[in-house]
PDB file of N, CA and C in Angstrom:
ATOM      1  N   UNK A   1     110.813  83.565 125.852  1.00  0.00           N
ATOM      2  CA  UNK A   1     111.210  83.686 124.455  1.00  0.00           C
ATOM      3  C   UNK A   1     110.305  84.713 123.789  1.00  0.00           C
ATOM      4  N   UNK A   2     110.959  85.642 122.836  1.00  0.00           N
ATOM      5  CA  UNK A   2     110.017  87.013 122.810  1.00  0.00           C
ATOM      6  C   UNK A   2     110.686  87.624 121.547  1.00  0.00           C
ATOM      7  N   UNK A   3     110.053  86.681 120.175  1.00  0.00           N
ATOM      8  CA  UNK A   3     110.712  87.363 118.942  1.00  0.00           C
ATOM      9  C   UNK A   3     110.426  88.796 118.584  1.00  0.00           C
ATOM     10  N   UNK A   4     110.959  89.254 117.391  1.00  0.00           N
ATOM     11  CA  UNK A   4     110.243  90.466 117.192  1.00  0.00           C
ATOM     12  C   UNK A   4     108.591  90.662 116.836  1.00  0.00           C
ATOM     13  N   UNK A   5     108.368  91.822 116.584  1.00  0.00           N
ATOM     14  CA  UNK A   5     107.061  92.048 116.897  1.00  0.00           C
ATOM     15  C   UNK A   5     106.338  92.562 116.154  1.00  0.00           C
ATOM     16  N   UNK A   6     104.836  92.372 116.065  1.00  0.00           N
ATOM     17  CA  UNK A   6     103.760  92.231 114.469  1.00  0.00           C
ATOM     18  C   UNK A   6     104.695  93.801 113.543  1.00  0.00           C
ATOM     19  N   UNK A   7     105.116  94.927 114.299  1.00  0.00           N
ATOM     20  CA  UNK A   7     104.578  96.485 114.178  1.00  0.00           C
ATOM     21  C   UNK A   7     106.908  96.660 113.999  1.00  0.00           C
ATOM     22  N   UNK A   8     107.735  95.500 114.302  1.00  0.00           N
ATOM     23  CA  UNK A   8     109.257  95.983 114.565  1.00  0.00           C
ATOM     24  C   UNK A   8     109.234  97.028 113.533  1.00  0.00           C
ATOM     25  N   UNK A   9     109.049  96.743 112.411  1.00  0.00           N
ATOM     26  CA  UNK A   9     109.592  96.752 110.753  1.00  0.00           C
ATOM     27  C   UNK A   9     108.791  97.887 110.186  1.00  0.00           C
ATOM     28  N   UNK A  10     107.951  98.479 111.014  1.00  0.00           N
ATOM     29  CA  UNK A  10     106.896  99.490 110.299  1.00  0.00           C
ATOM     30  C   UNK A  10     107.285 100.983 110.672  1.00  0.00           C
ATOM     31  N   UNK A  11     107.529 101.961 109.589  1.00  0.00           N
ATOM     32  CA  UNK A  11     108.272 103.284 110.466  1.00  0.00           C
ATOM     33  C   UNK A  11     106.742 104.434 110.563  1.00  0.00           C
ATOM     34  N   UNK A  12     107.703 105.064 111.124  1.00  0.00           N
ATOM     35  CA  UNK A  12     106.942 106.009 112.599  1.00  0.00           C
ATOM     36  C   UNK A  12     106.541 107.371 111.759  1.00  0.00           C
ATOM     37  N   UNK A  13     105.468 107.172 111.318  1.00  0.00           N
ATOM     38  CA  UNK A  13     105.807 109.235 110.364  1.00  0.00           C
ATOM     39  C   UNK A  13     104.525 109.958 111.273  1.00  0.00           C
ATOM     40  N   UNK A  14     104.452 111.161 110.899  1.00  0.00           N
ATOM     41  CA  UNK A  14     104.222 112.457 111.407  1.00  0.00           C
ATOM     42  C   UNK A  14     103.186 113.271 111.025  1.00  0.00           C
ATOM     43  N   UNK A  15     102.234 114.013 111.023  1.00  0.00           N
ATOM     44  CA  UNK A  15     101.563 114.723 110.379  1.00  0.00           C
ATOM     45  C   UNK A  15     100.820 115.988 111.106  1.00  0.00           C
ATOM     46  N   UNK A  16     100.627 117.155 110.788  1.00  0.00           N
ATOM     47  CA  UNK A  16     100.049 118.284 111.718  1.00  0.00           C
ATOM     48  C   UNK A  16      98.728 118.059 111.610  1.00  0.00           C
ATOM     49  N   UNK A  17      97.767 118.080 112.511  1.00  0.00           N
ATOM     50  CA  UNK A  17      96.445 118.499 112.588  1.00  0.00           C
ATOM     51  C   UNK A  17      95.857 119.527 113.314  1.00  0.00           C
ATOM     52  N   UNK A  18      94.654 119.895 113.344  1.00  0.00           N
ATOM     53  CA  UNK A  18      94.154 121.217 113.887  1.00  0.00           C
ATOM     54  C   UNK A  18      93.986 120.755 115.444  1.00  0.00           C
ATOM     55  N   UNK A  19      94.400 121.867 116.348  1.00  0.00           N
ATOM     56  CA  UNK A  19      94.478 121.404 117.683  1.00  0.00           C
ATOM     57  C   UNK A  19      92.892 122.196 118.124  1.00  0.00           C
ATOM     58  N   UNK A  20      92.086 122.289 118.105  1.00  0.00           N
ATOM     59  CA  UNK A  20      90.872 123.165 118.196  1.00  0.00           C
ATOM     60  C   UNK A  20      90.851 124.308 118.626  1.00  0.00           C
ATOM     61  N   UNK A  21      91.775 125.267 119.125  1.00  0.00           N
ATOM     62  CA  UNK A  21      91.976 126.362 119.269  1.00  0.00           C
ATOM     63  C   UNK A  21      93.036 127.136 118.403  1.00  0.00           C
ATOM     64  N   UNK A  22      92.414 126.937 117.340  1.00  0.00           N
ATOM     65  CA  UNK A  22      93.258 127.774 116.611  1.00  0.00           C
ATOM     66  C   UNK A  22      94.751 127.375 115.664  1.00  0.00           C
ATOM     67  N   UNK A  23      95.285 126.699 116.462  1.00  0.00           N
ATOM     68  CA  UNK A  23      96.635 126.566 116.055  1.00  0.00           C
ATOM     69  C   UNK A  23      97.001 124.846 115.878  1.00  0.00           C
ATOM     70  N   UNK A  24      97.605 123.747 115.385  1.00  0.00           N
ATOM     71  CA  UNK A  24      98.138 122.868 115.162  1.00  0.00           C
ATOM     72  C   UNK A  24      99.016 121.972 115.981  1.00  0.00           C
ATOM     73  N   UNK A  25      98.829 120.916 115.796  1.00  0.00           N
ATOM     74  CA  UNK A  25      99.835 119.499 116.805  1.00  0.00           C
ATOM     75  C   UNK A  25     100.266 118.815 116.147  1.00  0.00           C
ATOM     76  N   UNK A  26     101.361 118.025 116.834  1.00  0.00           N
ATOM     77  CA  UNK A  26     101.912 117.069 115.337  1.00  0.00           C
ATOM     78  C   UNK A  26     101.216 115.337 116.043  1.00  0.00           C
ATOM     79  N   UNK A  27     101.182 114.867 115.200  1.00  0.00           N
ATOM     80  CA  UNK A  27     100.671 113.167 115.675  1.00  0.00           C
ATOM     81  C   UNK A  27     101.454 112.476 115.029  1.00  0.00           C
ATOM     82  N   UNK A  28     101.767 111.539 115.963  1.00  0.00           N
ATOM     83  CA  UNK A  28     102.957 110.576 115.272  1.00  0.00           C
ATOM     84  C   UNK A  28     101.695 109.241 115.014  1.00  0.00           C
ATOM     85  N   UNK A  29     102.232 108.667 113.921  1.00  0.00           N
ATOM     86  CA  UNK A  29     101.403 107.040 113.533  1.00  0.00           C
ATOM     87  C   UNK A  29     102.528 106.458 112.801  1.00  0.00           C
ATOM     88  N   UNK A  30     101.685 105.003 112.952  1.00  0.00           N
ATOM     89  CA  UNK A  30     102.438 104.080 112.077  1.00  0.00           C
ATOM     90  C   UNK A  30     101.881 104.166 111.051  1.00  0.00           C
ATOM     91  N   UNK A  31     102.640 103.674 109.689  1.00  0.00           N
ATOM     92  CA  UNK A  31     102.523 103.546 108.704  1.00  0.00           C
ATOM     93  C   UNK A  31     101.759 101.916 108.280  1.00  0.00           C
ATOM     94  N   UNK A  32     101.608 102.021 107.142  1.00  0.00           N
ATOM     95  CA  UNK A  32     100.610 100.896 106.876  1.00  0.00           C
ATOM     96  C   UNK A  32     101.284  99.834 106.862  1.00  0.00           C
ATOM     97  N   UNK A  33     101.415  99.051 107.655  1.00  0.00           N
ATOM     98  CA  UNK A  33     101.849  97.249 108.231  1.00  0.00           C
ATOM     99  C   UNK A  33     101.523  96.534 106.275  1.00  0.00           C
ATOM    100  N   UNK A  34     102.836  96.241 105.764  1.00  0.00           N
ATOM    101  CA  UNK A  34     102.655  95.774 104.386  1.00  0.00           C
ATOM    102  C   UNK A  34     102.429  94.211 104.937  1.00  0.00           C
ATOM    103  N   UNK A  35     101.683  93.857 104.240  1.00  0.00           N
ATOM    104  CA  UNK A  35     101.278  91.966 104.294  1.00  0.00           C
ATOM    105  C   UNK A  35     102.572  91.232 104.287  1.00  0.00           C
ATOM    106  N   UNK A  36     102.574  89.957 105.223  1.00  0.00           N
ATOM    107  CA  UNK A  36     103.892  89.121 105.230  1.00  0.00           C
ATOM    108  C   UNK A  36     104.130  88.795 103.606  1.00  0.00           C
ATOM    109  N   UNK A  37     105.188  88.162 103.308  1.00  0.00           N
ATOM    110  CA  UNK A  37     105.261  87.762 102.209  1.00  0.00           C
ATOM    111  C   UNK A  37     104.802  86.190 102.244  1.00  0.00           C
ATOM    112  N   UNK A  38     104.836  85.576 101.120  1.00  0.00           N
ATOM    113  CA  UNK A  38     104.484  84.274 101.033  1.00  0.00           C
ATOM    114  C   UNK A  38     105.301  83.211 101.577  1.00  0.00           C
ATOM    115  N   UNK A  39     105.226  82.405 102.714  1.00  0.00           N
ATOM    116  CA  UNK A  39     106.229  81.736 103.097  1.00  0.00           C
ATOM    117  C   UNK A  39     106.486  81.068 102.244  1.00  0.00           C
ATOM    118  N   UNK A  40     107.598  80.423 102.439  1.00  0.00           N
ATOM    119  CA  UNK A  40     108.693  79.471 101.368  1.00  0.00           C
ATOM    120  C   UNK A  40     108.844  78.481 101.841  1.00  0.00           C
ATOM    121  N   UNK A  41     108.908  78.432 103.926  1.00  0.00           N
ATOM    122  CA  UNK A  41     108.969  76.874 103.780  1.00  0.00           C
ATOM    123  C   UNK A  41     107.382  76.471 104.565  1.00  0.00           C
ATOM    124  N   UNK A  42     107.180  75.322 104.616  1.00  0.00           N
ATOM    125  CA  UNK A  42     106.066  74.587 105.047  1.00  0.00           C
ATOM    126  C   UNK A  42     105.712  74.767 106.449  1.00  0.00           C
ATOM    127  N   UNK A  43     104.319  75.187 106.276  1.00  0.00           N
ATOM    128  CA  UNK A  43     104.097  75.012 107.727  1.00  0.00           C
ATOM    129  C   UNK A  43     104.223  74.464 108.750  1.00  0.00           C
ATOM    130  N   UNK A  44     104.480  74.799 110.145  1.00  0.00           N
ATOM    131  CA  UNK A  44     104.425  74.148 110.853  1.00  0.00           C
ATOM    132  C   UNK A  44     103.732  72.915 111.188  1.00  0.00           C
ATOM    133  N   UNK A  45     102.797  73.285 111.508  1.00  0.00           N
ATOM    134  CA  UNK A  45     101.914  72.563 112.085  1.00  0.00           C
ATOM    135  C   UNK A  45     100.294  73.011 111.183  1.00  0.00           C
ATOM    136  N   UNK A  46      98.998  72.161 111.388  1.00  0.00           N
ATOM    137  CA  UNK A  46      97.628  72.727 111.172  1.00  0.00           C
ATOM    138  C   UNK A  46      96.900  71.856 112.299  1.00  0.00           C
ATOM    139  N   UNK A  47      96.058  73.096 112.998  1.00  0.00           N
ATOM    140  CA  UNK A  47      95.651  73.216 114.315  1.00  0.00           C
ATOM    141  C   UNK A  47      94.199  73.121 114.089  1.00  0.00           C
ATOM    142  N   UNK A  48      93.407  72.106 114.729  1.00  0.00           N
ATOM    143  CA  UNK A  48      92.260  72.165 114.726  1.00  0.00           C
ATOM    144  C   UNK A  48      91.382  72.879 116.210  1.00  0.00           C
ATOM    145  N   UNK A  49      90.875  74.012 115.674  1.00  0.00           N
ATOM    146  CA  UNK A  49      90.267  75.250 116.860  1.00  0.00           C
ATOM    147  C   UNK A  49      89.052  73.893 117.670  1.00  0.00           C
ATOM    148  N   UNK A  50      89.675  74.117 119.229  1.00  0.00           N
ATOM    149  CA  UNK A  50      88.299  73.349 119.604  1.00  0.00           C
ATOM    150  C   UNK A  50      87.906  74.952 120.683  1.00  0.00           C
ATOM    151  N   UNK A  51      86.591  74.189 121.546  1.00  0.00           N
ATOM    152  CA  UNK A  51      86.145  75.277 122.087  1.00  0.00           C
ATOM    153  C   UNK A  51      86.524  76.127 123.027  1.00  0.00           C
ATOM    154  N   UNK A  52      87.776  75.434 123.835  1.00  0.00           N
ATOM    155  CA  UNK A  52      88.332  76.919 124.656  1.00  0.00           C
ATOM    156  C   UNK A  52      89.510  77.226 123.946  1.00  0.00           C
ATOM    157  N   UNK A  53      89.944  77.153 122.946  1.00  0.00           N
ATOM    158  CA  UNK A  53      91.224  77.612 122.421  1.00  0.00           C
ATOM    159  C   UNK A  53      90.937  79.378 122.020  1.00  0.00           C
ATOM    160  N   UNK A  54      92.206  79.349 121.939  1.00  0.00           N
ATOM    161  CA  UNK A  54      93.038  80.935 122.250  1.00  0.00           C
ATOM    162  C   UNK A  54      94.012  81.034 121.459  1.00  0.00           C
ATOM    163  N   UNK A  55      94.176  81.812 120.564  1.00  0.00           N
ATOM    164  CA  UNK A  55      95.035  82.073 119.747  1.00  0.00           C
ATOM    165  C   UNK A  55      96.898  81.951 120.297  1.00  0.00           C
ATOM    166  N   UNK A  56      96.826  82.985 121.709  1.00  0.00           N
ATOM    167  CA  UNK A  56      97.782  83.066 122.578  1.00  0.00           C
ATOM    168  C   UNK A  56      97.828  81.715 123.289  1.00  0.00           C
ATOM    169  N   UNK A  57      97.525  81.102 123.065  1.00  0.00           N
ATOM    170  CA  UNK A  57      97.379  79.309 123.615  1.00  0.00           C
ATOM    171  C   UNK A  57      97.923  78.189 122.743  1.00  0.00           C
ATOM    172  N   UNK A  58      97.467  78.455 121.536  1.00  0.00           N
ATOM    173  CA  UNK A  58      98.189  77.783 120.127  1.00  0.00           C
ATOM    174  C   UNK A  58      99.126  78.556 119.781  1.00  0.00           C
ATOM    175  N   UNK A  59      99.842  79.529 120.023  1.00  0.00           N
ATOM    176  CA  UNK A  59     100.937  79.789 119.633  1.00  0.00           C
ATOM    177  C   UNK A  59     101.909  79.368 120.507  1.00  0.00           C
ATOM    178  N   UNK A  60     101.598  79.407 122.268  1.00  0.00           N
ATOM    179  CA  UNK A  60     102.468  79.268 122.816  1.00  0.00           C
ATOM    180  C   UNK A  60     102.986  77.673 122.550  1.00  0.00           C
ATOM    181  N   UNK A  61     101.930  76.878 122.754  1.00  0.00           N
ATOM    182  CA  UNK A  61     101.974  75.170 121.758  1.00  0.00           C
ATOM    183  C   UNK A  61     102.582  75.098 121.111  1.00  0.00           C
ATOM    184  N   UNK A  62     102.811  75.782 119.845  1.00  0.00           N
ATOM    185  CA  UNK A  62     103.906  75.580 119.030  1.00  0.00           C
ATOM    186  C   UNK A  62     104.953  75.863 118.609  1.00  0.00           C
ATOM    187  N   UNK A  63     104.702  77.186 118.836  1.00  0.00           N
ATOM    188  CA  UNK A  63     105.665  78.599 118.406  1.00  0.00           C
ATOM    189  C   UNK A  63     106.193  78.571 119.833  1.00  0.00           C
ATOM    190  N   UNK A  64     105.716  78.354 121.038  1.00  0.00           N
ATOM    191  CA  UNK A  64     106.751  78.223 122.529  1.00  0.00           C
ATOM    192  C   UNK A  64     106.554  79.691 122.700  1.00  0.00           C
ATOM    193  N   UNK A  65     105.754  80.458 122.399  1.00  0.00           N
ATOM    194  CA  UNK A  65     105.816  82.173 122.740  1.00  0.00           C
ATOM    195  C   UNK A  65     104.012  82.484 122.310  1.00  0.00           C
ATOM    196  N   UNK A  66     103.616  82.407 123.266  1.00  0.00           N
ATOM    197  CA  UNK A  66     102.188  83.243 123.366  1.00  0.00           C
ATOM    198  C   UNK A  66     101.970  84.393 122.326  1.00  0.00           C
ATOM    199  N   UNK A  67     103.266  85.391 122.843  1.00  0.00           N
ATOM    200  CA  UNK A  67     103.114  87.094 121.932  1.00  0.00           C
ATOM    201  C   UNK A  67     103.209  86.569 120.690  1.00  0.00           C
ATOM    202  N   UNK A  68     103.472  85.323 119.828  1.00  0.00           N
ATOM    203  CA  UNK A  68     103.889  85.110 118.936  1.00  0.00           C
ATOM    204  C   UNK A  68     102.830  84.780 118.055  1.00  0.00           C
ATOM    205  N   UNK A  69     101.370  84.963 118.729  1.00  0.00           N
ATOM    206  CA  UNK A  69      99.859  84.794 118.097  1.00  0.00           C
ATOM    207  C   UNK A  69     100.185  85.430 116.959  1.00  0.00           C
ATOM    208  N   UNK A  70     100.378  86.984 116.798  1.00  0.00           N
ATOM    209  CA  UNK A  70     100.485  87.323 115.454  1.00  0.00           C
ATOM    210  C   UNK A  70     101.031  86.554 114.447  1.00  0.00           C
ATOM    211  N   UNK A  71     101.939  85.790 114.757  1.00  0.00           N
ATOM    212  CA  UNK A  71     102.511  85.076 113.364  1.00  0.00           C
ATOM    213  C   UNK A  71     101.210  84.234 112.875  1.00  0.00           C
ATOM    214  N   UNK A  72     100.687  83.727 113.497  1.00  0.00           N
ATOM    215  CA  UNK A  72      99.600  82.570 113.534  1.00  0.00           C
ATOM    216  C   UNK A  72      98.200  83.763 112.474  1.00  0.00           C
ATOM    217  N   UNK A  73      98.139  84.524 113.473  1.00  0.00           N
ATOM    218  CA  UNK A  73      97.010  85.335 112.546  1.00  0.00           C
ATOM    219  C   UNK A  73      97.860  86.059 111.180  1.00  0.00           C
ATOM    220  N   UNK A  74      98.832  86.126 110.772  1.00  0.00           N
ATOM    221  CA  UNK A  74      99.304  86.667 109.696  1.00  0.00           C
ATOM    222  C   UNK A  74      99.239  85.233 108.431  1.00  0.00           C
ATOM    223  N   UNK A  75      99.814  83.999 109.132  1.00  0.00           N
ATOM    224  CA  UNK A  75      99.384  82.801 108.211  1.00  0.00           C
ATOM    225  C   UNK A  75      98.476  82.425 107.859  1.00  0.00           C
ATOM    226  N   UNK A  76      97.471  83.072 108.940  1.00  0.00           N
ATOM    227  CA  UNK A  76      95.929  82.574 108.586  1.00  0.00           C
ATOM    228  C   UNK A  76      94.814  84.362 107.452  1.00  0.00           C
ATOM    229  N   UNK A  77      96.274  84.677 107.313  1.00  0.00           N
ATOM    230  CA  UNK A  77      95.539  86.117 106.685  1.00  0.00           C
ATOM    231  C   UNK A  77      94.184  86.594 107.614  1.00  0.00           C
ATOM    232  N   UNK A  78      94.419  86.998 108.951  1.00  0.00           N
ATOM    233  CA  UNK A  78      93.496  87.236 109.647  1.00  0.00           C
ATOM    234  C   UNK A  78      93.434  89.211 110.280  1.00  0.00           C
ATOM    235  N   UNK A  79      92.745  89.731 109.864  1.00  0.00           N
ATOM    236  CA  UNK A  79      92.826  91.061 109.728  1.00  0.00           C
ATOM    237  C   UNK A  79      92.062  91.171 111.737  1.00  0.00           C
ATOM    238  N   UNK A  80      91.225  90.421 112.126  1.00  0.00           N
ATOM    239  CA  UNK A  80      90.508  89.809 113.142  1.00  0.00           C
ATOM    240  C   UNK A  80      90.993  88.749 114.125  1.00  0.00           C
ATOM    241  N   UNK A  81      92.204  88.393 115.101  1.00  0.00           N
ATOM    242  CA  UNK A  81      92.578  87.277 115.167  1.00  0.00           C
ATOM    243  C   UNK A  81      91.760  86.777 116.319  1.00  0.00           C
ATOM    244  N   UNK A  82      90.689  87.308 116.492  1.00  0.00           N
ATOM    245  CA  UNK A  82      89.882  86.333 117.578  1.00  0.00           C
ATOM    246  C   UNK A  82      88.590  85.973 116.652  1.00  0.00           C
ATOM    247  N   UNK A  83      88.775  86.162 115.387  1.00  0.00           N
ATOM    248  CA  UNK A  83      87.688  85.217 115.242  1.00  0.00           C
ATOM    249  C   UNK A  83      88.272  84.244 114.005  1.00  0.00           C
ATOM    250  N   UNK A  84      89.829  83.315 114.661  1.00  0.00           N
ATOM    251  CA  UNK A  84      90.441  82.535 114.138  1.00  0.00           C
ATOM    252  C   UNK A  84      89.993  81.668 115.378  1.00  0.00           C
ATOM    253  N   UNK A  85      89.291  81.758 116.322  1.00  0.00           N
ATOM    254  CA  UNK A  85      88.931  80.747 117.259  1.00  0.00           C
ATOM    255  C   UNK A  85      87.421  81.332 117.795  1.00  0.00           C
ATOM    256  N   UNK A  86      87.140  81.826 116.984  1.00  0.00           N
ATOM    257  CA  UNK A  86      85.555  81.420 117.261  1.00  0.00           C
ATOM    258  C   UNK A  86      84.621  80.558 116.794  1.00  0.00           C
ATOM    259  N   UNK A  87      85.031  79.961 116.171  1.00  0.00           N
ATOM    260  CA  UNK A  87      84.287  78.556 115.491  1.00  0.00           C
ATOM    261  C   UNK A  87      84.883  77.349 115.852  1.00  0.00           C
ATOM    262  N   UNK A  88      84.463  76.728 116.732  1.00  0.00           N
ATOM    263  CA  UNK A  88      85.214  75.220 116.786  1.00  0.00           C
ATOM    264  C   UNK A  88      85.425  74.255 115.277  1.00  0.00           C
ATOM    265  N   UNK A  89      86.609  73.522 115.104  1.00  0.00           N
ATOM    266  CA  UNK A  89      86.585  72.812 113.962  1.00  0.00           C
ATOM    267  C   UNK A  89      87.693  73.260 112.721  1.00  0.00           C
ATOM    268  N   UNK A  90      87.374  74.374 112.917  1.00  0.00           N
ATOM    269  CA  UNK A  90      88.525  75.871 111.605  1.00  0.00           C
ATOM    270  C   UNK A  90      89.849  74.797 112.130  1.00  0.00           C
ATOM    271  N   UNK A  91      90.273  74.992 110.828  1.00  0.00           N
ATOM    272  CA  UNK A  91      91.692  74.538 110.637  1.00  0.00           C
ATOM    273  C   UNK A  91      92.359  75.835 110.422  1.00  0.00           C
ATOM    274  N   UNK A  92      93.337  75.846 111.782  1.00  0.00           N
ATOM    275  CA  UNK A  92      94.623  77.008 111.237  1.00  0.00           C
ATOM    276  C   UNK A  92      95.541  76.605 110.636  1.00  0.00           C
ATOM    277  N   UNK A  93      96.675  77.348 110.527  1.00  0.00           N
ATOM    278  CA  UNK A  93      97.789  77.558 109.708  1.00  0.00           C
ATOM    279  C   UNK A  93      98.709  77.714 110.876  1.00  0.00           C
ATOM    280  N   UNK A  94      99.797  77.108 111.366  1.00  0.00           N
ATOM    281  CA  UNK A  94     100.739  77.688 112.098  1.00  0.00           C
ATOM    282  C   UNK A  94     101.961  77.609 111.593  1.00  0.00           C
ATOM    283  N   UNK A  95     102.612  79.161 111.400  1.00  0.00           N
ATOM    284  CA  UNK A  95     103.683  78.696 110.471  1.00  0.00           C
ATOM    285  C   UNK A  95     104.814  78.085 110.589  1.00  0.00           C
ATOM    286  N   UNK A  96     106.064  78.186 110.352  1.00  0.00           N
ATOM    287  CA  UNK A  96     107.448  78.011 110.895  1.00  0.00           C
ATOM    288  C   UNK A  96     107.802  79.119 111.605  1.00  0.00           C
ATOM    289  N   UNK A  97     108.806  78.954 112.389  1.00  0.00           N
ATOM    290  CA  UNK A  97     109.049  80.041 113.271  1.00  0.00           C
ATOM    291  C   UNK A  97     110.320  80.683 112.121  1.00  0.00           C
ATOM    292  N   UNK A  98     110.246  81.947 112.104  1.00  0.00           N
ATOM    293  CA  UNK A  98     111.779  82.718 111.838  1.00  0.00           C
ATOM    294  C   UNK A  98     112.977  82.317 112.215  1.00  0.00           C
ATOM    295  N   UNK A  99     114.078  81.873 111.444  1.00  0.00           N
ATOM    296  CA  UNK A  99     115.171  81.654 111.891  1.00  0.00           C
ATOM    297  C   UNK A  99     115.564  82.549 112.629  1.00  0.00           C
TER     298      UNK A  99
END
């Protein structure tokens, strides 16, 4: 099971920079990933971090999809999502899954 992904929704732009000899390259990037919005319905679940937990471990637990950690670090407003399990005890946030 393999929803979409942290980056689906973010578009692709372009820009020239100096190639060091003289002349120019184009670089493609993503654009700036806007913050989820505020969920509406209730969380899933709240996960208490013990000491071997893994982000990709509690998601697959609940959410049934490992890759699906990002949702978990986006509920927990986590710019860092490994240090949503570096402290034993932290209460996460796991959200609802996307219809």
């Amino acid at each position: 099971m393999t929803g979409p992904g942290r980056y689906d929704d973010v578009d692709v732009a372009t820009t020239e920079v100096p190639d060091g000899i003289g002349g120019t390259r184009e670089v493609r990037y993503l654009r700036r990933r806007r913050p989820p919005a505020t969920p509406t319905l209730p969380p899933l679940a709240h996960h208490r971090v013990a000491d071997d937990d893994r982000l990709d471990l509690i998601a697959s637990r609940y959410l049934g999809d490992p890759l699906a950690s990002w949702r978990v670090a986006d509920a927990n407003a986590a710019l860092d999502p490994q240090e949503l399990t570096a402290a034993p005890g932290v209460v996460l946030t796991v959200p609802t899954p996307e219809a």
